[in-house]
Protein backbone atom coordinates (compact mmCIF):
# COMPACT_ATOMS: atom_id res chain seq x y z
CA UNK A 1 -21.69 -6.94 -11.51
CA UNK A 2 -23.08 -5.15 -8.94
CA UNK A 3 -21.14 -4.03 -5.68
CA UNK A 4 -23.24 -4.08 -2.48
CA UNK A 5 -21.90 -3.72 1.12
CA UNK A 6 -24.81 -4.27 3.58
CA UNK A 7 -22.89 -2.76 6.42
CA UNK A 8 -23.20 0.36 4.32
CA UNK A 9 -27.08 0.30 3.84
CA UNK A 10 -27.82 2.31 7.17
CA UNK A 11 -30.89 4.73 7.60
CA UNK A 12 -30.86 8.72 7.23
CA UNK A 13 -28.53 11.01 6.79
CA UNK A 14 -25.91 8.31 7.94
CA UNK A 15 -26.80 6.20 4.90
CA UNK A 16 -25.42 9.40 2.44
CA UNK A 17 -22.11 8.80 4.22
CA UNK A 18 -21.69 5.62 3.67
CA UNK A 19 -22.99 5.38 -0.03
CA UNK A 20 -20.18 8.13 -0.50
CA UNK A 21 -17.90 5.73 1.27
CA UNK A 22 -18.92 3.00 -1.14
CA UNK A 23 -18.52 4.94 -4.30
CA UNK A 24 -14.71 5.76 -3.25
CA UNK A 25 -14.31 2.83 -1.94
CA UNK A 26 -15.38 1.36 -5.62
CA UNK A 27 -12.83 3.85 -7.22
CA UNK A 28 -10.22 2.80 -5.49
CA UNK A 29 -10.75 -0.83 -5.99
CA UNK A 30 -10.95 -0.25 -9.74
CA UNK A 31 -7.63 1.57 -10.18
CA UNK A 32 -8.68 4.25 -13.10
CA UNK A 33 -11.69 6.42 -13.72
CA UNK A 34 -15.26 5.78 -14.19
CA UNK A 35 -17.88 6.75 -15.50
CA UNK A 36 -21.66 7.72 -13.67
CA UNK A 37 -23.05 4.47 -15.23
CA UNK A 38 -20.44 2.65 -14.01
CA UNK A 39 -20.45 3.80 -10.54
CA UNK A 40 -24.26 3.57 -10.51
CA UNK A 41 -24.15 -0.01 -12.02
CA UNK A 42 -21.12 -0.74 -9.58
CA UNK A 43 -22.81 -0.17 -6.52
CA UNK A 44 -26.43 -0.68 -7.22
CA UNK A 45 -27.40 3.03 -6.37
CA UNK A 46 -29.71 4.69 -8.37
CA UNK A 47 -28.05 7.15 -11.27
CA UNK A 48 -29.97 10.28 -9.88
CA UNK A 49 -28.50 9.19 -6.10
CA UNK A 50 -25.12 8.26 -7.37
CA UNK A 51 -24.95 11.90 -9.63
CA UNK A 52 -25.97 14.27 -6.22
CA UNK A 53 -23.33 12.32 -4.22
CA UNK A 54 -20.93 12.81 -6.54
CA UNK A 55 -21.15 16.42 -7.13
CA UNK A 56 -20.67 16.43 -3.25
CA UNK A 57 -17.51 14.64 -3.26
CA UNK A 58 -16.46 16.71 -5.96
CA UNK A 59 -17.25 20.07 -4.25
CA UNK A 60 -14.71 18.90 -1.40
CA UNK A 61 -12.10 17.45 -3.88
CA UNK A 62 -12.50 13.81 -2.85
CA UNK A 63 -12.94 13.35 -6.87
CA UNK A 64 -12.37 15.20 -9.65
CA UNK A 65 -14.46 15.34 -13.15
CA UNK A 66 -12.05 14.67 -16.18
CA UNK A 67 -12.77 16.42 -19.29
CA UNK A 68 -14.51 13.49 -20.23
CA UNK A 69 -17.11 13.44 -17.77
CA UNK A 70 -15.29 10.77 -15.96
CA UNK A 71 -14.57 10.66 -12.31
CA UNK A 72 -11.53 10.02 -10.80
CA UNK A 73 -10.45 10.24 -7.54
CA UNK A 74 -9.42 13.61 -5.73
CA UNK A 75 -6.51 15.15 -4.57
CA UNK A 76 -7.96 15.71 -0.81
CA UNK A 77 -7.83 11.85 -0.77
CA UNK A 78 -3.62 12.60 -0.47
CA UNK A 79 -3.73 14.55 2.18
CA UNK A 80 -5.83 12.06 4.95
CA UNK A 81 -4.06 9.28 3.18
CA UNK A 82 -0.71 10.67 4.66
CA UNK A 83 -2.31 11.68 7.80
CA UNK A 84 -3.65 8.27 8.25
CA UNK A 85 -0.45 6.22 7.60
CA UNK A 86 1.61 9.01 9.91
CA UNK A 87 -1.23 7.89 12.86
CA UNK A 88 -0.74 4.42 11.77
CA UNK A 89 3.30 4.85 11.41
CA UNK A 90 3.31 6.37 15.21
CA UNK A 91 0.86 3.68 16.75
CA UNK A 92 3.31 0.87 14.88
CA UNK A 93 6.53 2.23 16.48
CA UNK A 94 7.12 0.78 19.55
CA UNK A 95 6.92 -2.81 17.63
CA UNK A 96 9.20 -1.84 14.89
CA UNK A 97 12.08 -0.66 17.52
CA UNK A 98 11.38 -4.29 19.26
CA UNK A 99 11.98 -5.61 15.76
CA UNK A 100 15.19 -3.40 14.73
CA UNK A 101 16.06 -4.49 18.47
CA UNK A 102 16.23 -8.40 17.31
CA UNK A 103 17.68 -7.81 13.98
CA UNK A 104 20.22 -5.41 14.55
CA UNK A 105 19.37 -3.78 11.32
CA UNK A 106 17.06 -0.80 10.20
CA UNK A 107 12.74 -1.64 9.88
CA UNK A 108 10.83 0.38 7.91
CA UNK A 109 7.18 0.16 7.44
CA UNK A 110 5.34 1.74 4.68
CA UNK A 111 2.20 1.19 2.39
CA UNK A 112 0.68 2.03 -1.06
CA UNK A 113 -0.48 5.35 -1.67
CA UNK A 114 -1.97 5.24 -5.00
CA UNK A 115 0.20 4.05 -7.42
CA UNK A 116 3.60 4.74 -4.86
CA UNK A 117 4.74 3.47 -1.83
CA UNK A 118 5.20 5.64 1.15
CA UNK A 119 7.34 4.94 4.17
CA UNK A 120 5.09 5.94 7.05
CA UNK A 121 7.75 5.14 9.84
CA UNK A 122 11.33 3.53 10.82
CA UNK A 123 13.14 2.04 13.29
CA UNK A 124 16.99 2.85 12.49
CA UNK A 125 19.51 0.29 13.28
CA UNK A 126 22.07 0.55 16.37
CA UNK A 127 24.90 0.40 13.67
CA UNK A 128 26.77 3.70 12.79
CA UNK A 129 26.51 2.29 8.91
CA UNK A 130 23.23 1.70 8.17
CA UNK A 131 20.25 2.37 6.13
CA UNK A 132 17.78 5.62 6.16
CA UNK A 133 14.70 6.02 4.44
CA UNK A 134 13.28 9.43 5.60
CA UNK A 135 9.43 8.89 6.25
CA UNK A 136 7.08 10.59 3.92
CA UNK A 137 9.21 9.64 1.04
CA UNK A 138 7.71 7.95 -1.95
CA UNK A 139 8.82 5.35 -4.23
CA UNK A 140 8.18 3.47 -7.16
CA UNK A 141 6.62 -0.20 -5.86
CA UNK A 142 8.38 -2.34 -8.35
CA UNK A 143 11.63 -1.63 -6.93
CA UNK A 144 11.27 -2.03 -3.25
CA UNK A 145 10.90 -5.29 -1.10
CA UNK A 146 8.20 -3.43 1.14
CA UNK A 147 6.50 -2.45 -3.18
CA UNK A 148 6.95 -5.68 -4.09
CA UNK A 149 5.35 -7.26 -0.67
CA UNK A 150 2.20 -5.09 -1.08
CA UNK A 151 1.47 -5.37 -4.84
CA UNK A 152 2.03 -9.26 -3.93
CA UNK A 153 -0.96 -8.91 -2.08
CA UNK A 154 -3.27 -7.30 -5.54
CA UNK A 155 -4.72 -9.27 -8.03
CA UNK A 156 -2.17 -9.68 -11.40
CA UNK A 157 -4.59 -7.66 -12.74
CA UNK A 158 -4.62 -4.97 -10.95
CA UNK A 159 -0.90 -5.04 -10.80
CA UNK A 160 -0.63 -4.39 -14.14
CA UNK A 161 -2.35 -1.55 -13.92
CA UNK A 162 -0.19 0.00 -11.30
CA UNK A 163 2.55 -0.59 -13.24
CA UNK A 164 0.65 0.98 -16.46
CA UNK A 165 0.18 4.39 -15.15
CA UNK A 166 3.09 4.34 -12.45
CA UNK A 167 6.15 2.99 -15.07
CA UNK A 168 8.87 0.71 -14.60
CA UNK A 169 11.89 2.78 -14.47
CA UNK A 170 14.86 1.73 -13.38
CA UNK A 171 16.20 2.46 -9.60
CA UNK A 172 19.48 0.10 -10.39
CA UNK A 173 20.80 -1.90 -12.76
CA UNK A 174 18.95 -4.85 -10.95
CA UNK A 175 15.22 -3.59 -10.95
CA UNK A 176 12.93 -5.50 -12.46
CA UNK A 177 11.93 -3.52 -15.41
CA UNK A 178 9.22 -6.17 -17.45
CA UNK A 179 6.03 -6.15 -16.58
CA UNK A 180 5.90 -10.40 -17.60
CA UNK A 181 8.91 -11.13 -15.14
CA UNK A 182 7.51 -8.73 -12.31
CA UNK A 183 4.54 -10.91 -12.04
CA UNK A 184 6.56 -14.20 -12.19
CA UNK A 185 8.22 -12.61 -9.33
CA UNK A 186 5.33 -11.80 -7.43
CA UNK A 187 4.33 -15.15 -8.14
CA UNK A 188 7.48 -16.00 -5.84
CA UNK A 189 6.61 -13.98 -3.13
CA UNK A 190 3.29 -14.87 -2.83
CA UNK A 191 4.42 -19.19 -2.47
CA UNK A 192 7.19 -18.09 0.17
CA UNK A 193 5.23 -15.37 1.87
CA UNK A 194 7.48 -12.47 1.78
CA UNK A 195 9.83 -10.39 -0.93
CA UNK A 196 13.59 -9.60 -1.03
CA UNK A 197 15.11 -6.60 -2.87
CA UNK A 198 18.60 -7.70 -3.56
CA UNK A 199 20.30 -4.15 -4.82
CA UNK A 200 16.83 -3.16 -6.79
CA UNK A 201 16.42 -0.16 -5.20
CA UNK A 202 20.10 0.61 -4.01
CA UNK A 203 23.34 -0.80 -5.06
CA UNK A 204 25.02 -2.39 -2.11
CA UNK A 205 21.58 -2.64 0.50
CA UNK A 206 19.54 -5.41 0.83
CA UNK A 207 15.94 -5.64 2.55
CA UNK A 208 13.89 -8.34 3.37
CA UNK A 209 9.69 -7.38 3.24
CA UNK A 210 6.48 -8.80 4.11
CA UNK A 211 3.26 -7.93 4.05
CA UNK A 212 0.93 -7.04 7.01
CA UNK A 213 -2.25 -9.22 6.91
CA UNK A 214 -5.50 -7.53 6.18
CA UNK A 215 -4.29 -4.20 6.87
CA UNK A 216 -6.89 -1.57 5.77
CA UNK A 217 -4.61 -0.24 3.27
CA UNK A 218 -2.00 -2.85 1.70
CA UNK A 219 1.31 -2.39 4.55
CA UNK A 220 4.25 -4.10 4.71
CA UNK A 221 7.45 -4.60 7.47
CA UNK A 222 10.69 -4.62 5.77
CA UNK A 223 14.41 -4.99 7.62
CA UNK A 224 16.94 -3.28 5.28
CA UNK A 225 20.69 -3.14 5.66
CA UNK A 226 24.25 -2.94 3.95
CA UNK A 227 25.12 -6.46 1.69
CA UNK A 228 28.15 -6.50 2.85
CA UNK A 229 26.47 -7.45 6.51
CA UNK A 230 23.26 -8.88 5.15
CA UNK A 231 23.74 -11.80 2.92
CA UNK A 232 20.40 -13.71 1.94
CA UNK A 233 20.90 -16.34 4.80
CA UNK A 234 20.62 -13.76 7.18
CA UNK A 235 17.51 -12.17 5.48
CA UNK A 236 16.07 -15.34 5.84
CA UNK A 237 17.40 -16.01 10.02
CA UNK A 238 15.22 -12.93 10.57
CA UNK A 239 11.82 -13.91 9.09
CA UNK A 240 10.53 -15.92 12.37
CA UNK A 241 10.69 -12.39 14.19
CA UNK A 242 9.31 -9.99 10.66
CA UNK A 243 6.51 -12.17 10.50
CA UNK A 244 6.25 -12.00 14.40
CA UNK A 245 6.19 -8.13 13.51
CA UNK A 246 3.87 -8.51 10.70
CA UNK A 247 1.06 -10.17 13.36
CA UNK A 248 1.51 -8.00 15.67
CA UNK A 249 0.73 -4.87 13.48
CA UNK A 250 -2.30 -6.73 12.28
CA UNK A 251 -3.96 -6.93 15.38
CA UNK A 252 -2.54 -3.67 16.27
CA UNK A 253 -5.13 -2.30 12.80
CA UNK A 254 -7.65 -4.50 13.63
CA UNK A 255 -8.19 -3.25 17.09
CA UNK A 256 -7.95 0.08 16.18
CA UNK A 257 -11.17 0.11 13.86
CA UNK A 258 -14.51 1.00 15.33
């Protein structure tokens, strides 16, 4: 089927940009590699077009040609990726110390980088005993309430993926390690509108996550603390102010686009 974006079909040299946009923008929406028929196919660009931008993208390393004449994308991708979300962490902060403000507990907010979640910035609680997450770090999705909260957001299909290349491995003896029962539990999340890890990443913390609406890159808002102070009725007393948070940082996103 072919992939059109008609905000993307501009005139001169402004219309190379965006067809470059589109063709990363059409790798990263199919989660592996692809081929130069399929990205020609994908986006309705003609194969000689789609070949010269391309081998422009791959002479900066935003792809990268795979023995098989496949493209994939490139490692330069990482490094504005984490640029972005540290822009996006800053801009978010003031609203996640409101947040840690109300529920007495850490916030973190991170999103999917690839196949791994990244925490892009935190809010630590006023409590001496209490949760850290430095930012930058990167974790497997499966395991996390703020993983689970964006991969809610994906298509089952594309989950699976994910979970393909990234692996299941287990953070605690809690962690969801089947790919069949992950997806029942995204199922879950989806119907209540917003994940719990119970232990799954850390024995003894629990965290309470939900996902930032139409974020430009899938972000969620998590509140994370010790189990001993945070049973799951007081995960679910702070939802009216996460998904307060949530808003907020979508209009925050929204207005910050051109």
């Amino acid at each position: 089927m072919t992939r059109t974006h008609p905000a993307h079909r501009t005139a001169g040299g402004v219309q190379s940009v965006s067809r470059a946009l589109e063709l990363l923008d059409l790798m990263a929406g199919a989660g592996t590699d692809m081929s130069l028929s399929e990205l020609a196919g994908g986006t309705g660009m003609a194969a000689a077009t789609t070949h010269r931008l391309m081998r422009t993208l791959l002479a900066h390393g935003y792809v990268r040609q795979l023995p098989s004449r496949r493209y994939g994308l490139g490692p330069a991708l990482i490094r504005l990726g984490e640029q972005a979300g540290l822009h996006l962490g800053a801009a978010a902060r003031p609203h996640l110390d409101d947040l840690a403000a109300q529920a007495g507990e850490t916030v973190n907010l991170a999103m999917l980088d690839q196949d791994m979640v990244v925490y892009v910035a935190q809010a630590a609680s006023r409590h001496s005993m209490r949760m850290f997450t430095e930012v930058g770090r990167r974790v497997h999705a499966h395991s996390t309430g703020v993983g689970k909260a964006v991969l809610a957001e994906l298509p089952d299909a594309a989950v699976l993926r994910l979970l393909e290349r990234a692996g299941m491995p287990p953070a605690t003896e809690h962690t969801i390690t089947g790919p069949e029962e992950f997806l029942t539990e995204l199922g879950t999340i989806r119907s209540r509108g917003y994940a719990i890890d119970d232990g799954e990443q850390e024995v003894g913390v629990r965290c309470v996550a939900m996902a930032v609406p139409e974020a430009p890159t899938p972000t969620a808002v998590s509140v994370s603390g010790p189990a001993a102070r945070l049973d799951l009725a007081g995960l679910e007393a702070l939802l009216p102010a996460l998904r307060r948070t949530a808003g907020v940082l979508a209009e925050l996103y929204a207005t910050e686009g051109p």
